[in-house]
Protein backbone atom coordinates (compact mmCIF):
# COMPACT_ATOMS: atom_id res chain seq x y z
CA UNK A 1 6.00 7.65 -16.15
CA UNK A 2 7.44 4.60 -17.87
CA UNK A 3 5.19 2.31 -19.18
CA UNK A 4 4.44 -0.99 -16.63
CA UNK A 5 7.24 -3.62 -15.98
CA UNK A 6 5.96 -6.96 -14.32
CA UNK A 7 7.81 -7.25 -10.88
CA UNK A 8 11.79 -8.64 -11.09
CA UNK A 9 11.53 -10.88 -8.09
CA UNK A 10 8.59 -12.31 -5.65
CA UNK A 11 8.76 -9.82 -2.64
CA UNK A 12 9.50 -11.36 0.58
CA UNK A 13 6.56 -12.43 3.57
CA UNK A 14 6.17 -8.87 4.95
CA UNK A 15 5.82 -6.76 1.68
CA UNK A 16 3.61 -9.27 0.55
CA UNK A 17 1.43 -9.04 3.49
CA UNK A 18 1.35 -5.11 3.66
CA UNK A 19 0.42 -5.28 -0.47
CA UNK A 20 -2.45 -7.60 0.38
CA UNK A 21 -3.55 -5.54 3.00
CA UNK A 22 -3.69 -2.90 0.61
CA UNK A 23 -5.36 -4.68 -1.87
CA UNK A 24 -8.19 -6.08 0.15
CA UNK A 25 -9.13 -2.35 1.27
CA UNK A 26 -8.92 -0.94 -2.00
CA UNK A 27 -13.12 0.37 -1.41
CA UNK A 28 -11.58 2.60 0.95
CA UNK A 29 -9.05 3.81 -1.16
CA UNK A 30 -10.92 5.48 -3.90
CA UNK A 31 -13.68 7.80 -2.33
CA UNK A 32 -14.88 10.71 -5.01
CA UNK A 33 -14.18 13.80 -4.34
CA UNK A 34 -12.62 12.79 -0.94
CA UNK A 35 -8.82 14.58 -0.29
CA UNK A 36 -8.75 13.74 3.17
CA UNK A 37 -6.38 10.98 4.37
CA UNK A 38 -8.14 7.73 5.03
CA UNK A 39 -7.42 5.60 7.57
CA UNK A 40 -7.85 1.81 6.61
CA UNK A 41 -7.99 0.58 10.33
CA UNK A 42 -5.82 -1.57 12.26
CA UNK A 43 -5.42 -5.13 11.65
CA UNK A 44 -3.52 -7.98 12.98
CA UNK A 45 -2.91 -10.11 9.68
CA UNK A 46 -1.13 -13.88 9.15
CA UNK A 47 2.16 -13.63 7.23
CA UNK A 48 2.99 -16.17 4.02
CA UNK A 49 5.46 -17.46 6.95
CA UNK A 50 2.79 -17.75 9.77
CA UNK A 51 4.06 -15.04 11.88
CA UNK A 52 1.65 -12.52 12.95
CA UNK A 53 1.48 -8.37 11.48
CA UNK A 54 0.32 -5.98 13.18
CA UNK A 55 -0.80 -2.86 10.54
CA UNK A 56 -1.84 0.35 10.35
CA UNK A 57 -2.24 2.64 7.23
CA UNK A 58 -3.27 5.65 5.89
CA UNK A 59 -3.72 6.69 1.83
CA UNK A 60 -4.01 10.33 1.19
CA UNK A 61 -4.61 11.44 -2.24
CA UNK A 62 -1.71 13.17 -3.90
CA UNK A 63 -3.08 13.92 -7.64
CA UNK A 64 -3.73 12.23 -11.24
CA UNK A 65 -0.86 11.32 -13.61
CA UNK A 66 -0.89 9.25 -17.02
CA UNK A 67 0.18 6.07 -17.33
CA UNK A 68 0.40 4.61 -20.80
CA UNK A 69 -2.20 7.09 -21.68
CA UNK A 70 -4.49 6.14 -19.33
CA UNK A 71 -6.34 8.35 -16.14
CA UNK A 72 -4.49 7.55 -12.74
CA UNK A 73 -5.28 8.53 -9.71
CA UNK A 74 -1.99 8.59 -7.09
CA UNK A 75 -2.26 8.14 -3.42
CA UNK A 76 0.18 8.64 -0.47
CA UNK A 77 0.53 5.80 1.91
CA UNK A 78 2.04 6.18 5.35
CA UNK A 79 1.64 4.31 9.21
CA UNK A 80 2.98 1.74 10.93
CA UNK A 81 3.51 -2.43 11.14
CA UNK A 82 5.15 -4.14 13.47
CA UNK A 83 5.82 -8.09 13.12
CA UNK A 84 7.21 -10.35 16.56
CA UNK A 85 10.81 -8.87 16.42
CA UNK A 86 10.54 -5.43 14.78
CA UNK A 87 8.87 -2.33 14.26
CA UNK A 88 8.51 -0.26 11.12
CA UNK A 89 7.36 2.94 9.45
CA UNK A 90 5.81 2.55 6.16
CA UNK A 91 5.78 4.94 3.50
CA UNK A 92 4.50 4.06 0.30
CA UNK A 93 2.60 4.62 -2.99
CA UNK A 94 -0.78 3.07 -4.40
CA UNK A 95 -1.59 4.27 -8.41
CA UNK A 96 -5.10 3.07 -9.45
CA UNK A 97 -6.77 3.12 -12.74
CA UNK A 98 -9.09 5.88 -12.96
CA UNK A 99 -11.52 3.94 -15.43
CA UNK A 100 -11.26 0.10 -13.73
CA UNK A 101 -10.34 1.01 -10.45
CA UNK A 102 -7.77 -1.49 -10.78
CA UNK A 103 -4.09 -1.50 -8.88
CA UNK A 104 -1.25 -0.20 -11.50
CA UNK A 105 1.27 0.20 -8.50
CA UNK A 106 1.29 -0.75 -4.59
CA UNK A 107 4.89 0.28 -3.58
CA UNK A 108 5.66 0.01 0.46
CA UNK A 109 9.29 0.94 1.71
CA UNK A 110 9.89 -0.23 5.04
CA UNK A 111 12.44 1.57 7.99
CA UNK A 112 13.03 -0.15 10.97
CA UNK A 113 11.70 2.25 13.84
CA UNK A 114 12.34 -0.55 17.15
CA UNK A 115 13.57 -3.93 17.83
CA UNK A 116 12.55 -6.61 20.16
């Protein structure tokens, strides 16, 4: 893997809501020994532009790679959000640090499953 690039633009209200969701339930994320999926409940969050999320994900450990010589664990991410006018499926990618536990990727790509 390429060694880390800061991000090229501020994502938008949505992404940024889904990555803090992520974030804020990273103690669920890494379990030991765990390579069940884990669900990190449903939650009803308050978008950067005041509108309300609806979100519900899953990480499911996929491995460990090296990043800049460094231990990382990789996790799947997968479920749904749906905001006032749209519906989505979210697939995704968290990499954490093996050694800090800290985030060295949240990736979410969003498809439009409905419209209101």
């Amino acid at each position: 893997m390429a060694t880390w690039k800061p991000a090229q633009r501020e994502p938008d209200a949505l992404h940024s809501c889904i990555y803090d969701y992520l974030r804020t339930r990273s103690p669920q994320v890494y379990q030991p020994g765990g390579n069940a999926p884990t669900p990190l409940g449903r939650s009803q969050e308050t978008m950067a532009n005041g509108e309300p999320l609806n979100i519900d994900l899953t990480v499911t450990p996929v491995g460990m790679s090296s990043i800049n010589s460094r231990s990382a664990l990789v996790f799947e991410v997968s479920g749904h959000a749906a905001d006032t006018r749209k519906g989505y499926k979210v697939d995704g990618q968290v990499i954490i640090d093996r050694q800090t536990l800290a985030f060295l990727l949240i990736e979410a790509n969003l498809t439009v499953i409905n419209q209101g």
